[in-house]
PDB file of N, CA and C in Angstrom:
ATOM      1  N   UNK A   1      -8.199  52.706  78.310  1.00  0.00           N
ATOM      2  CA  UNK A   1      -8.284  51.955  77.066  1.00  0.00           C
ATOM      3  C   UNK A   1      -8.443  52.939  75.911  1.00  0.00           C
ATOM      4  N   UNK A   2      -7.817  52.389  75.038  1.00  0.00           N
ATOM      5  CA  UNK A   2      -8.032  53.744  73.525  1.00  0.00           C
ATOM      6  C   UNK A   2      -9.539  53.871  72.810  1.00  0.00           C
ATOM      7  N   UNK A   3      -9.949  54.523  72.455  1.00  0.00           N
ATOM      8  CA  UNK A   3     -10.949  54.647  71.686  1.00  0.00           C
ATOM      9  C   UNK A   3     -10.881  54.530  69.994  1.00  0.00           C
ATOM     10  N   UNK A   4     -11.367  53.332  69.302  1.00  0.00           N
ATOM     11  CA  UNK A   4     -11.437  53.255  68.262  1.00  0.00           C
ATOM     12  C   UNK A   4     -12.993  54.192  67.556  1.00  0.00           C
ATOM     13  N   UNK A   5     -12.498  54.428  66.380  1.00  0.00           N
ATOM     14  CA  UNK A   5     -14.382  54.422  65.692  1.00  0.00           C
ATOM     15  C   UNK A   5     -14.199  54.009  64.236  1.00  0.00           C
ATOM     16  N   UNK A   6     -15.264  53.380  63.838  1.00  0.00           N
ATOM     17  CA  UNK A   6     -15.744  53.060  62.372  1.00  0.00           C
ATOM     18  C   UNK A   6     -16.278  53.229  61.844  1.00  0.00           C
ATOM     19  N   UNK A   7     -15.824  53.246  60.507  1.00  0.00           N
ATOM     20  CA  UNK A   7     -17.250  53.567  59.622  1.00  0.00           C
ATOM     21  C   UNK A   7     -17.344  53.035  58.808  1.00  0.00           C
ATOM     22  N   UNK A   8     -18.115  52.793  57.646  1.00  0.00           N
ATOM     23  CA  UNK A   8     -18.635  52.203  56.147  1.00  0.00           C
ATOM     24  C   UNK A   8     -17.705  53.168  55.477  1.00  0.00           C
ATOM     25  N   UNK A   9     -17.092  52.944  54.841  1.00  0.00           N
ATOM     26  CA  UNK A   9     -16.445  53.904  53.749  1.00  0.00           C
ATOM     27  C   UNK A   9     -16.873  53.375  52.057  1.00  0.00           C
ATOM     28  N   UNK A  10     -17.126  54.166  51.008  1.00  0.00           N
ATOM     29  CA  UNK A  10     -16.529  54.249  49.954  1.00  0.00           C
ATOM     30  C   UNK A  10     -15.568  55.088  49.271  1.00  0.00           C
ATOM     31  N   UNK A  11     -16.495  55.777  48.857  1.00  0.00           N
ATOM     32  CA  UNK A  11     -15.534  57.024  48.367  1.00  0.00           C
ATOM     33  C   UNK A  11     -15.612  58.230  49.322  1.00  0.00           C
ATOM     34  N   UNK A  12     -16.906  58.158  50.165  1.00  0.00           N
ATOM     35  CA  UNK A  12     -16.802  59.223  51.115  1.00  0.00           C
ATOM     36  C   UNK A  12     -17.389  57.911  52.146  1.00  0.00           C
ATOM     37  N   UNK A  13     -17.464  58.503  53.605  1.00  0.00           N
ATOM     38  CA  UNK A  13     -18.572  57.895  54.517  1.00  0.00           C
ATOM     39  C   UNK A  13     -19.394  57.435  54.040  1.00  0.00           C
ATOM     40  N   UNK A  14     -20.517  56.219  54.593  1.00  0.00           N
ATOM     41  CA  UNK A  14     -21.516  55.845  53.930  1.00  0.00           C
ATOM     42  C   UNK A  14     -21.947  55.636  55.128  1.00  0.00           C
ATOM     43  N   UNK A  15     -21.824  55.037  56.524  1.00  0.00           N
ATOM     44  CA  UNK A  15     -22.391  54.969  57.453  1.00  0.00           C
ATOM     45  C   UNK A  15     -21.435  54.922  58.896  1.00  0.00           C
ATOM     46  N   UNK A  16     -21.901  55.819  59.878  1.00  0.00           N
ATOM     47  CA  UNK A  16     -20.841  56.008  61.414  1.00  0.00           C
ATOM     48  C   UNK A  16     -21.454  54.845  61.975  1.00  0.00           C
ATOM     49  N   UNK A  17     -20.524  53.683  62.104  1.00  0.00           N
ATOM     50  CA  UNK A  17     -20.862  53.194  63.314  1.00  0.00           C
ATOM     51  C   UNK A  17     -20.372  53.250  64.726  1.00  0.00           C
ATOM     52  N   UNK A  18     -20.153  54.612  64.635  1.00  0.00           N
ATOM     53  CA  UNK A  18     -20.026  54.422  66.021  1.00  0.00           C
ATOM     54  C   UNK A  18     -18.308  54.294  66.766  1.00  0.00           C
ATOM     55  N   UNK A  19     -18.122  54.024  67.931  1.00  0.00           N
ATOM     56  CA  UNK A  19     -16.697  53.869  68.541  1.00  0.00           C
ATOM     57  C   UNK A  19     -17.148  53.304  69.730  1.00  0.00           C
ATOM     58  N   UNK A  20     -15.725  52.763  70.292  1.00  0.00           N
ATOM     59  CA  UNK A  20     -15.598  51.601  70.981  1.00  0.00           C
ATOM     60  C   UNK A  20     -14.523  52.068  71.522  1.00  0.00           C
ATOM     61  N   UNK A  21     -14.624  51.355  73.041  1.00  0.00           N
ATOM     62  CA  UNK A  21     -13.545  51.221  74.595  1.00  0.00           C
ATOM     63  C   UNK A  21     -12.623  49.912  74.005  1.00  0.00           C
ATOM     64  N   UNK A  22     -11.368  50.271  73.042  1.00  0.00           N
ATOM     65  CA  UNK A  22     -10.981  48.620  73.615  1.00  0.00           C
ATOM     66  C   UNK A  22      -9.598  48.491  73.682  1.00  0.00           C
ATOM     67  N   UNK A  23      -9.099  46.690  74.051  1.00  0.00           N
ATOM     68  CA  UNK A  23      -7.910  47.315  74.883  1.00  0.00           C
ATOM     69  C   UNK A  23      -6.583  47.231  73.385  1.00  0.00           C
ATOM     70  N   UNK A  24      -6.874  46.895  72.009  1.00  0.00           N
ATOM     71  CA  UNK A  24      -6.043  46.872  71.434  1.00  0.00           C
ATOM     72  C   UNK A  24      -6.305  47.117  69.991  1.00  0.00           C
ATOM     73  N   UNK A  25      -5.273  47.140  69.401  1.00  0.00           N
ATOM     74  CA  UNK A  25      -5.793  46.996  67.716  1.00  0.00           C
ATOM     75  C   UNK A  25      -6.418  45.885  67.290  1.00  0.00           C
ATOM     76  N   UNK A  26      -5.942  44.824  67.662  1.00  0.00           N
ATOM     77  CA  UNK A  26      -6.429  43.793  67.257  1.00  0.00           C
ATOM     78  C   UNK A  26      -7.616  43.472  67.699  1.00  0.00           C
ATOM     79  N   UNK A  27      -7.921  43.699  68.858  1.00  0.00           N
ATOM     80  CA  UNK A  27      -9.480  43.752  69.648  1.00  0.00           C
ATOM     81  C   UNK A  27     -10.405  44.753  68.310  1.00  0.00           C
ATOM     82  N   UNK A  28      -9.698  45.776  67.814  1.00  0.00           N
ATOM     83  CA  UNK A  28     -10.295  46.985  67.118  1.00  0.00           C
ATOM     84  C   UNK A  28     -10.593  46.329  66.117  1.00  0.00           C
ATOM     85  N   UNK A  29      -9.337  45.186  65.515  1.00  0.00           N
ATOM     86  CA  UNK A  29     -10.005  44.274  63.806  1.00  0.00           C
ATOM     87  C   UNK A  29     -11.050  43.883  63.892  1.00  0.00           C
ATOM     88  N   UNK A  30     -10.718  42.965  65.359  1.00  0.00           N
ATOM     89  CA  UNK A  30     -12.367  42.016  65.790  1.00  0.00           C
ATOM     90  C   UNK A  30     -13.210  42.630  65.360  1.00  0.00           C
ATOM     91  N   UNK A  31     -13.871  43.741  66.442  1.00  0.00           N
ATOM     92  CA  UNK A  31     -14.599  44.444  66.193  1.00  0.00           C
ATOM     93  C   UNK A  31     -15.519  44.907  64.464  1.00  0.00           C
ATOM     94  N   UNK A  32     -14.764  45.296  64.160  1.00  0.00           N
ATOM     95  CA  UNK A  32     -14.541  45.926  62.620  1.00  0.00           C
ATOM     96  C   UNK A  32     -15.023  44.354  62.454  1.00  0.00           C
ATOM     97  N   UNK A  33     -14.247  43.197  61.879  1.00  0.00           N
ATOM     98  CA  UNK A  33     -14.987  42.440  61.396  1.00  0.00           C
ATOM     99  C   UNK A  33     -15.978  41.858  61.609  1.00  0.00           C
ATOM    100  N   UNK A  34     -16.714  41.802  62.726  1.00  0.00           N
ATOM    101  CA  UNK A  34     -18.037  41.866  63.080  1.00  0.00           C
ATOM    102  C   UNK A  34     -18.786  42.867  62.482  1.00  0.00           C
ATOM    103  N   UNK A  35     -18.778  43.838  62.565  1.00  0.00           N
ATOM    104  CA  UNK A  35     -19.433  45.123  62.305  1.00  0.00           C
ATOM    105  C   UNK A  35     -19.699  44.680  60.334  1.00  0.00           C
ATOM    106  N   UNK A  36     -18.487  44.184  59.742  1.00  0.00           N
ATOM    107  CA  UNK A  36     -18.521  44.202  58.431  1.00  0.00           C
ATOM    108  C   UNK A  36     -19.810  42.768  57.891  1.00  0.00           C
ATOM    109  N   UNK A  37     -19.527  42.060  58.706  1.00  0.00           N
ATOM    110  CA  UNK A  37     -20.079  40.746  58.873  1.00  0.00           C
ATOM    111  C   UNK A  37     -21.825  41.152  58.990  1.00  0.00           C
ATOM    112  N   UNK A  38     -21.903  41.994  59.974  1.00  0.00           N
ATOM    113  CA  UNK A  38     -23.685  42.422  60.351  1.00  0.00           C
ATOM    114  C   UNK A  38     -24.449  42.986  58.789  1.00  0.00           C
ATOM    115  N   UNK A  39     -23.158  44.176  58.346  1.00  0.00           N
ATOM    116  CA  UNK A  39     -23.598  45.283  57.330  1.00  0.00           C
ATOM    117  C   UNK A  39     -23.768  44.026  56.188  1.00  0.00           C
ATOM    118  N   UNK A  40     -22.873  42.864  55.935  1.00  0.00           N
ATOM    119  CA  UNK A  40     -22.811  41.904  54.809  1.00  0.00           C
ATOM    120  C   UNK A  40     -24.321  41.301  54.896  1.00  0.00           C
ATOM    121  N   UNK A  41     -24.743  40.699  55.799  1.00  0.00           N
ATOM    122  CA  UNK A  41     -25.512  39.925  56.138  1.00  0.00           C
ATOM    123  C   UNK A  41     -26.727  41.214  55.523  1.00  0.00           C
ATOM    124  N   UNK A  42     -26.859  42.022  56.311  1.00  0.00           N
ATOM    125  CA  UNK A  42     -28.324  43.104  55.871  1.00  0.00           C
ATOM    126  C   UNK A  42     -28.332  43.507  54.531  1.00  0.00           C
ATOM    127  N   UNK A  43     -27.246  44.177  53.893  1.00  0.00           N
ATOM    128  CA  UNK A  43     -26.660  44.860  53.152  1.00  0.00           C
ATOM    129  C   UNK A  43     -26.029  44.284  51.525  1.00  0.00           C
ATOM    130  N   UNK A  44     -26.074  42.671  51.220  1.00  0.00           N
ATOM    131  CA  UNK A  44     -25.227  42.077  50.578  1.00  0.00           C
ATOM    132  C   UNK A  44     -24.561  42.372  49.260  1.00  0.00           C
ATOM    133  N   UNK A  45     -25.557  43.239  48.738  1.00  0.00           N
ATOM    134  CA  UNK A  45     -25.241  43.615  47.634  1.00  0.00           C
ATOM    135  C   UNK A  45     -23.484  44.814  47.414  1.00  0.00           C
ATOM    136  N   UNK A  46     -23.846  45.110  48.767  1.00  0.00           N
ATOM    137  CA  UNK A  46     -22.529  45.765  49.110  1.00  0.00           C
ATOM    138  C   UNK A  46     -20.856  45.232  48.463  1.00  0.00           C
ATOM    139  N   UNK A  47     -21.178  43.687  48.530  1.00  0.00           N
ATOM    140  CA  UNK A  47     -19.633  43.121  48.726  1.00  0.00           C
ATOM    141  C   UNK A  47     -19.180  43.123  47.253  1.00  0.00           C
ATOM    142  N   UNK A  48     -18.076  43.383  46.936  1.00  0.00           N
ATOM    143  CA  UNK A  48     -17.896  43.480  45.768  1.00  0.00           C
ATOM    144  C   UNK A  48     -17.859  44.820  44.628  1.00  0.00           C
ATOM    145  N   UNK A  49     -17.830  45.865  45.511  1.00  0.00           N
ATOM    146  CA  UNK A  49     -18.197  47.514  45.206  1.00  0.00           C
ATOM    147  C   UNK A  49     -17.161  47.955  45.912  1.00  0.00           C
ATOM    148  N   UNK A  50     -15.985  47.886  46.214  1.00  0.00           N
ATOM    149  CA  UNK A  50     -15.308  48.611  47.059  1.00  0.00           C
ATOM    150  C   UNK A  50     -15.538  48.880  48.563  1.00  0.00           C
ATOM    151  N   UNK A  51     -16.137  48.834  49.279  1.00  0.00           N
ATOM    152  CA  UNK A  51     -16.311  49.314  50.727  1.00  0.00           C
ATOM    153  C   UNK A  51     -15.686  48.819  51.369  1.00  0.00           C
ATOM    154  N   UNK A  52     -15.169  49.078  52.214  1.00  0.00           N
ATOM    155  CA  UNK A  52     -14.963  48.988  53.537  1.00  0.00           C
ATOM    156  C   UNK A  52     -14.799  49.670  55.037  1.00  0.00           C
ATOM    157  N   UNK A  53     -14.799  48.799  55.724  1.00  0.00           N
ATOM    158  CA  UNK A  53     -14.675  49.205  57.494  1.00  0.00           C
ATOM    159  C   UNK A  53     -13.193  50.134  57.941  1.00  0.00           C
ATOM    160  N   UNK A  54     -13.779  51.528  57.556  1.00  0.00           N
ATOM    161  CA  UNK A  54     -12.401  52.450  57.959  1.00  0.00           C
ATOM    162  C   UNK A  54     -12.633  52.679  59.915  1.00  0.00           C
ATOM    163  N   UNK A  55     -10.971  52.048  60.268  1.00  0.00           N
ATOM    164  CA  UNK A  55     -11.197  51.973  61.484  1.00  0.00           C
ATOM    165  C   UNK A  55     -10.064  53.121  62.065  1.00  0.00           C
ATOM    166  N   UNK A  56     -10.286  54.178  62.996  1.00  0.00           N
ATOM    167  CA  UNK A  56      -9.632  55.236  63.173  1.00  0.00           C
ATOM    168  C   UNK A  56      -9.292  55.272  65.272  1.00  0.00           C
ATOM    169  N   UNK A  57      -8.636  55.930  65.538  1.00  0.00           N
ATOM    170  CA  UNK A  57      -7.909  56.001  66.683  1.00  0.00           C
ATOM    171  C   UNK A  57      -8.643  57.141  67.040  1.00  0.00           C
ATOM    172  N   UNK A  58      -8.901  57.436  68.583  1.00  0.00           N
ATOM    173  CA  UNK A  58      -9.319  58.946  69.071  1.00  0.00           C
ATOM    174  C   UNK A  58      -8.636  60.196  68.583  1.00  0.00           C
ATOM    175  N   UNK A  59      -7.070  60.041  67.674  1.00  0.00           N
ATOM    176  CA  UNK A  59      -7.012  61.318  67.301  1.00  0.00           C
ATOM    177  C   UNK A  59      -6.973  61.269  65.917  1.00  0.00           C
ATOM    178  N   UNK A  60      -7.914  60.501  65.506  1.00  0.00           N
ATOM    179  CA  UNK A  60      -8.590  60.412  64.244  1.00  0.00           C
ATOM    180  C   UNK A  60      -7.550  59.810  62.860  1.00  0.00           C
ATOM    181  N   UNK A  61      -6.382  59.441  63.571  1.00  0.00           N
ATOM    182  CA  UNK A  61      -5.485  58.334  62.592  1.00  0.00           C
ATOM    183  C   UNK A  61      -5.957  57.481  62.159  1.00  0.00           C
ATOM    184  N   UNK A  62      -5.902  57.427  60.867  1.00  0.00           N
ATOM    185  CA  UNK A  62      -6.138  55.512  60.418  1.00  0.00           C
ATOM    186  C   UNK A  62      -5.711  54.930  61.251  1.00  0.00           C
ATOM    187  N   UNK A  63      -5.866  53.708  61.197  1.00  0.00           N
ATOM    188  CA  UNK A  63      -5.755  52.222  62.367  1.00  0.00           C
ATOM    189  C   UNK A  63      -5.568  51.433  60.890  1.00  0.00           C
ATOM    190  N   UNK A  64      -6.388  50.794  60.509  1.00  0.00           N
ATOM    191  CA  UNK A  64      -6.748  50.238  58.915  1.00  0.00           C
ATOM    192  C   UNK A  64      -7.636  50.236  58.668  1.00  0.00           C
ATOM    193  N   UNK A  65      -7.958  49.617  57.310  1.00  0.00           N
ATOM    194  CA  UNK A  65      -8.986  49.327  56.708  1.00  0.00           C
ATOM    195  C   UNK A  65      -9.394  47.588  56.155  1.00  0.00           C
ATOM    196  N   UNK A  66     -11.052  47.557  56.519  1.00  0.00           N
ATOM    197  CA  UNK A  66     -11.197  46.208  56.469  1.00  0.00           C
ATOM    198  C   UNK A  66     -11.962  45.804  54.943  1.00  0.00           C
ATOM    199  N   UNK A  67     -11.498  45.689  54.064  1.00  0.00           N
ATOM    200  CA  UNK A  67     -12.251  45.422  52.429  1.00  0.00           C
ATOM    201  C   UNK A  67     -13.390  44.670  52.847  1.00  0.00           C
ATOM    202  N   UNK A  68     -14.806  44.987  52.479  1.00  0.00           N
ATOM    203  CA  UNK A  68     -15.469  43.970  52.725  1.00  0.00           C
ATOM    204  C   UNK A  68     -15.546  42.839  51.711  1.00  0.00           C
ATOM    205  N   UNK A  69     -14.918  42.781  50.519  1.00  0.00           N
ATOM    206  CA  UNK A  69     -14.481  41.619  49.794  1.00  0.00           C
ATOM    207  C   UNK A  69     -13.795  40.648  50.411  1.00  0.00           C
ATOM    208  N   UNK A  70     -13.562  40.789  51.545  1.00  0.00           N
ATOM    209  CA  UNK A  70     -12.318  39.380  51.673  1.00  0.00           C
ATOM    210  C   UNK A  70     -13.268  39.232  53.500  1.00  0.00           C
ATOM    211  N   UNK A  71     -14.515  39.727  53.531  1.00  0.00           N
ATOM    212  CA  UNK A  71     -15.609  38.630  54.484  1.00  0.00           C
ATOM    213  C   UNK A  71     -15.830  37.564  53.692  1.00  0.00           C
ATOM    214  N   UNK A  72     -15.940  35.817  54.487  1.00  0.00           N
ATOM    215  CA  UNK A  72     -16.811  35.024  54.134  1.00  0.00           C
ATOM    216  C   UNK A  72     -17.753  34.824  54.308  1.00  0.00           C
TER     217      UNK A  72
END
């Protein structure tokens, strides 16, 4: 299975969360939007500042990026 990892992005890193076993990209959005969903919930003031969930491949390619403006 590929290895994704994510992070908080703004203008630089803001927080590693970490990487994940999974079996697809789209498994990788999931992911990511959960992850954006937790940071929203703790974090709220966040939404609306630019950030988002930069999600990268084991050889460190973008995958995409998840705006946390467009969580509900």
């Amino acid at each position: 299975m590929p290895l994704y990892h994510f992070d908080l992005v703004n203008t630089k890193t803001i927080l590693d969360e970490g990487g994940a076993e999974l079996h697809d990209d789209i498994e990788a959005l999931d992911s990511a939007d959960d992850i954006a969903r937790r940071i929203l919930d703790e974090r709220p003031e966040l939404k609306g500042r630019h950030y988002f969930i930069l999600v990268t491949n084991e050889d460190g390619e973008e995958v995409f990026r998840l705006p946390l403006e467009i969580i509900h």
